[in-house]
N, C-alpha and C. Protein backbone atom coordinates (compact mmCIF):
# COMPACT_ATOMS: atom_id res chain seq x y z
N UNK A 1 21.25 -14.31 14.14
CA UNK A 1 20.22 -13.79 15.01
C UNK A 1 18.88 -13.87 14.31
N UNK A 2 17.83 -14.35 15.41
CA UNK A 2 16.40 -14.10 14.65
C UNK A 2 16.00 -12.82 14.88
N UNK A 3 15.22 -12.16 13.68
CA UNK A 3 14.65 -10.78 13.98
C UNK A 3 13.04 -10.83 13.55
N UNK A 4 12.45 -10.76 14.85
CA UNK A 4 11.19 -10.29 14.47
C UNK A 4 10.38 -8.86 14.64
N UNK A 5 9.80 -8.62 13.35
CA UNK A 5 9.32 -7.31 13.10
C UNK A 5 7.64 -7.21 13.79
N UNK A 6 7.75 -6.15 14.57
CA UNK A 6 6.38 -5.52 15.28
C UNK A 6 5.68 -4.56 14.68
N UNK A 7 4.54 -4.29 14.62
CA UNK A 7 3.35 -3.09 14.34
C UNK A 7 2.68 -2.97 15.37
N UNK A 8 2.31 -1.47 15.32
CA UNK A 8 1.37 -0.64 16.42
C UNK A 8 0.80 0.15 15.39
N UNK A 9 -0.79 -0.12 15.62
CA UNK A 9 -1.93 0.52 14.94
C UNK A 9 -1.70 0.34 13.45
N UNK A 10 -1.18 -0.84 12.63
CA UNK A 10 -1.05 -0.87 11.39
C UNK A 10 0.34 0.21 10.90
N UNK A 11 1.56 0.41 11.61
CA UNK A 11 2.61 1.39 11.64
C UNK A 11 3.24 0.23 12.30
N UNK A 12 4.99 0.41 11.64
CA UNK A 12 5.79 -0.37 11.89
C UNK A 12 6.30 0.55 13.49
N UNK A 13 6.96 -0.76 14.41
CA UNK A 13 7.05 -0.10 15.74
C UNK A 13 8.11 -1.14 15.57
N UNK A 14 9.28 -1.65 15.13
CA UNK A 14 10.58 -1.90 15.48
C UNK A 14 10.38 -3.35 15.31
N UNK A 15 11.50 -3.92 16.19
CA UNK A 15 11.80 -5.48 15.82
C UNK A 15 12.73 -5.55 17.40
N UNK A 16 12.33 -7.21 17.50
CA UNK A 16 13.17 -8.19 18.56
C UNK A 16 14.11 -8.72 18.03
N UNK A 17 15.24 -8.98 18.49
CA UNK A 17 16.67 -9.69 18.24
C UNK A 17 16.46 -10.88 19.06
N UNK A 18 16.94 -12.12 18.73
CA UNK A 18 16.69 -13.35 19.75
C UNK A 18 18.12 -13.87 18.81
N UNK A 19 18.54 -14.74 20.00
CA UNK A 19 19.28 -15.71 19.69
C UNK A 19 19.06 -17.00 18.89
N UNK A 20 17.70 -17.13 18.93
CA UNK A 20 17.16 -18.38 18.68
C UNK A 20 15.98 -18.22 18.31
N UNK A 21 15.08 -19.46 17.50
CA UNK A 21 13.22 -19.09 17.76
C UNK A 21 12.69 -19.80 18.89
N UNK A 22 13.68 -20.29 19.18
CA UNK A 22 12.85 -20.40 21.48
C UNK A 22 12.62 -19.19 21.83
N UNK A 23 14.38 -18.48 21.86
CA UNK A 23 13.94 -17.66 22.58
C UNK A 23 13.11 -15.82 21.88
N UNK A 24 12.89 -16.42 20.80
CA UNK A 24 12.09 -15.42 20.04
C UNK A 24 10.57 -15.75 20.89
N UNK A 25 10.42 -17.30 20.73
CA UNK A 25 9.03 -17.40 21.08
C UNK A 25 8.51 -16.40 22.92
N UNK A 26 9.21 -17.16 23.30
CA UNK A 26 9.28 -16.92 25.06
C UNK A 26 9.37 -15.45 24.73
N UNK A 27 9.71 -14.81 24.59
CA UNK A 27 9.86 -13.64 24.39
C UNK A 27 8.60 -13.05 24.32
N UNK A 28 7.96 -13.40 22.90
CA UNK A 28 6.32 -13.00 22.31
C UNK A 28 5.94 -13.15 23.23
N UNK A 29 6.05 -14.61 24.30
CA UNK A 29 4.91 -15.10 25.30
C UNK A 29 5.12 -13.97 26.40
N UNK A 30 6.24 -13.53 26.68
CA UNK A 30 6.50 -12.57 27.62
C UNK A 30 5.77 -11.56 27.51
N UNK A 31 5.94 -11.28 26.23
CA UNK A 31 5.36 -9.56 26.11
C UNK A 31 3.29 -9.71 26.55
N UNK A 32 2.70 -10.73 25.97
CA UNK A 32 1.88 -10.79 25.50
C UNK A 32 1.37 -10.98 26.82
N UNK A 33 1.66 -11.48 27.95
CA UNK A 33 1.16 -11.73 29.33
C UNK A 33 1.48 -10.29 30.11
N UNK A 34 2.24 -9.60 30.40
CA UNK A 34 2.37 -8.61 30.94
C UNK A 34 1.87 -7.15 29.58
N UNK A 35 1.25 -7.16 28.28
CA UNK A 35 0.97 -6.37 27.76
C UNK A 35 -0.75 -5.82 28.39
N UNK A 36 -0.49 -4.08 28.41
CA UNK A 36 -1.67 -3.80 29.06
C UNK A 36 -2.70 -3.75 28.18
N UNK A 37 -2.13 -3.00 26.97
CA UNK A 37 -3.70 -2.58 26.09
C UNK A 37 -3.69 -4.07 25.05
N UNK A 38 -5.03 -4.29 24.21
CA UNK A 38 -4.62 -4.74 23.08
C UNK A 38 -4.27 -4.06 21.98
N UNK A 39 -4.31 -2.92 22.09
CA UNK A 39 -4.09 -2.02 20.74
C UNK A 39 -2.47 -1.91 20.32
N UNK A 40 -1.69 -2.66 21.81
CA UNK A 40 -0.19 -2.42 21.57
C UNK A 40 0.67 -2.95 20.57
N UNK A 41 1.59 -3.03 20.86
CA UNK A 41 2.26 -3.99 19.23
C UNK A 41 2.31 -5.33 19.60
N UNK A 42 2.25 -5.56 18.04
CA UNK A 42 2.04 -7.00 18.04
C UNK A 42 2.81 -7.74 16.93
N UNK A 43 3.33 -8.88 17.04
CA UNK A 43 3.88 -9.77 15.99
C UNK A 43 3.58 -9.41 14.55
N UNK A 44 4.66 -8.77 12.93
CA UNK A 44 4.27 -9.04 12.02
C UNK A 44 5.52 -9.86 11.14
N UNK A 45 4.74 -9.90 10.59
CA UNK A 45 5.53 -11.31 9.50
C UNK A 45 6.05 -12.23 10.10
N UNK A 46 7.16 -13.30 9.49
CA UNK A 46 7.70 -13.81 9.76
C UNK A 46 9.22 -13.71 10.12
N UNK A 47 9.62 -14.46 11.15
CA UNK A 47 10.74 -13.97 11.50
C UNK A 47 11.87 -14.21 10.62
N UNK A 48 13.22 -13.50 10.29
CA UNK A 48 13.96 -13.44 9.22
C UNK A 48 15.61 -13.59 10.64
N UNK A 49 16.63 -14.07 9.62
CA UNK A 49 17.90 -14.18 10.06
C UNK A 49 18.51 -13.04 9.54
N UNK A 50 19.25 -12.44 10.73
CA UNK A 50 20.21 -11.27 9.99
C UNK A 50 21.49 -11.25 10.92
N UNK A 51 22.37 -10.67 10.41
CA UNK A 51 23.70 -10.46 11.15
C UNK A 51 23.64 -9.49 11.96
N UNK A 52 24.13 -9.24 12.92
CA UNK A 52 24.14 -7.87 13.73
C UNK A 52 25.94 -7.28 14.21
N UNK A 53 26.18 -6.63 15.07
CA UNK A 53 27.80 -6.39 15.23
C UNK A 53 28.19 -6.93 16.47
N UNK A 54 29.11 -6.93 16.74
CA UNK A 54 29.43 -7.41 17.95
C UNK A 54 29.07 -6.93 19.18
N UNK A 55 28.67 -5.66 19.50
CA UNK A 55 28.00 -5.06 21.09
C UNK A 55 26.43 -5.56 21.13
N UNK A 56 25.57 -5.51 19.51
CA UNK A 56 24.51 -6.18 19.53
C UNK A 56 24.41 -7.16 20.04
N UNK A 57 25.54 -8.49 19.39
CA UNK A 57 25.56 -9.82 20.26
C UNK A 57 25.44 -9.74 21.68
N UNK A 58 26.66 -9.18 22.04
CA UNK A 58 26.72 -9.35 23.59
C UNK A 58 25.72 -8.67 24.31
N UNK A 59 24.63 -7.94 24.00
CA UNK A 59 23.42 -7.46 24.83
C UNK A 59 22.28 -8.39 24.53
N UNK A 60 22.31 -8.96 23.35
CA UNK A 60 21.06 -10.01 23.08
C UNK A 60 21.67 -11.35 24.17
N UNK A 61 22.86 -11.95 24.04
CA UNK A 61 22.97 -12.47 25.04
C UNK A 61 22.97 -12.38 26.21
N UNK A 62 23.08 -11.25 26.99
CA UNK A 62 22.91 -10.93 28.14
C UNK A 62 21.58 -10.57 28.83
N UNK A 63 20.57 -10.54 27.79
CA UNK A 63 19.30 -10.49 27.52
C UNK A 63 18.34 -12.04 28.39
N UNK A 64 17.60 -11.51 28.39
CA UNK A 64 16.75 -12.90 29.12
C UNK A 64 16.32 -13.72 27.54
N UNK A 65 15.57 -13.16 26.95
CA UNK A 65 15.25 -13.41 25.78
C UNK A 65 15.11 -13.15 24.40
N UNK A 66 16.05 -11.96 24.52
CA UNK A 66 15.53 -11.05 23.50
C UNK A 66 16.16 -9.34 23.70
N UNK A 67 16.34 -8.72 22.68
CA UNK A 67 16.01 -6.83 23.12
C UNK A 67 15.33 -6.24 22.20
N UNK A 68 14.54 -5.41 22.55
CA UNK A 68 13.79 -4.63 21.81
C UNK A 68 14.96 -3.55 20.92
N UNK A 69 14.66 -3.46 19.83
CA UNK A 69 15.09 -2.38 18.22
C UNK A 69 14.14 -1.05 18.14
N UNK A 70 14.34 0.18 18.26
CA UNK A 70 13.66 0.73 17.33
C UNK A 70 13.46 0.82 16.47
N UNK A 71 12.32 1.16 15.61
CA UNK A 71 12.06 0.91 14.00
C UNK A 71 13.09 1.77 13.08
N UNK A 72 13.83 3.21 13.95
CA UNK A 72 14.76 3.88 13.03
C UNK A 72 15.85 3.08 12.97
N UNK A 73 16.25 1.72 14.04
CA UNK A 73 17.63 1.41 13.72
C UNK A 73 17.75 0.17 13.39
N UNK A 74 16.72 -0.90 12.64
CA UNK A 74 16.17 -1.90 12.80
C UNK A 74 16.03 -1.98 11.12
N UNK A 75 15.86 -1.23 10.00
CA UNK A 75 16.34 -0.79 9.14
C UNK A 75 17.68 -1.34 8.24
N UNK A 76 18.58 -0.85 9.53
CA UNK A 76 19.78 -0.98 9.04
C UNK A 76 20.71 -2.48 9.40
N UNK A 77 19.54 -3.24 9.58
CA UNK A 77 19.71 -4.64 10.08
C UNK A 77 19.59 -5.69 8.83
C-alpha cells in the first residue's frame, strides 16, 4: 500500500492509504477540487510503502481511491 502523510496548520492530520500512486494521485486531485478552505490539509512528504492487515485491504479496495487514517492510528502503520 502507498501511504501518504497530511498536515493542517503545520500539525500532522493523518495519512491516505491507496493501492497504487494513480490512485494516490486522483485521490490528492479529488480532495484538492472539492476542498473549501486553503488552510485545510495538505500533502506532506513523500509517499512511503507500508503493509496494512487484512480489513484495511479490503476497505482501501472498496474505496474509490483511497481512505482517509487518523493521525492516532496511522502511527502504527
Amino acid at each position: 500500500m502507498v501511504r501518504q502523510l497530511w498536515i493542517c496548520n503545520n500539525c500532522p492530520d493523518g495519512c491516505t492509504l491507496h493501492l497504487n500512486d494513480t490512485d494516490r494521485e486522483a485521490f490528492i486531485a479529488g480532495y484538492k477540487q472539492y476542498r473549501v478552505r486553503e488552510e485545510g490539509s495538505v500533502v506532506h512528504g513523500v509517499p512511503s510503502i507500508v503493509l496494512v492487515d487484512e480489513p484495511t485491504y479490503k476497505r482501501i479496495c472498496e474505496s474509490r481511491n483511497g481512505i482517509w487514517v487518523m493521525r492516532t492510528v496511522y502511527a502504527n502503520l
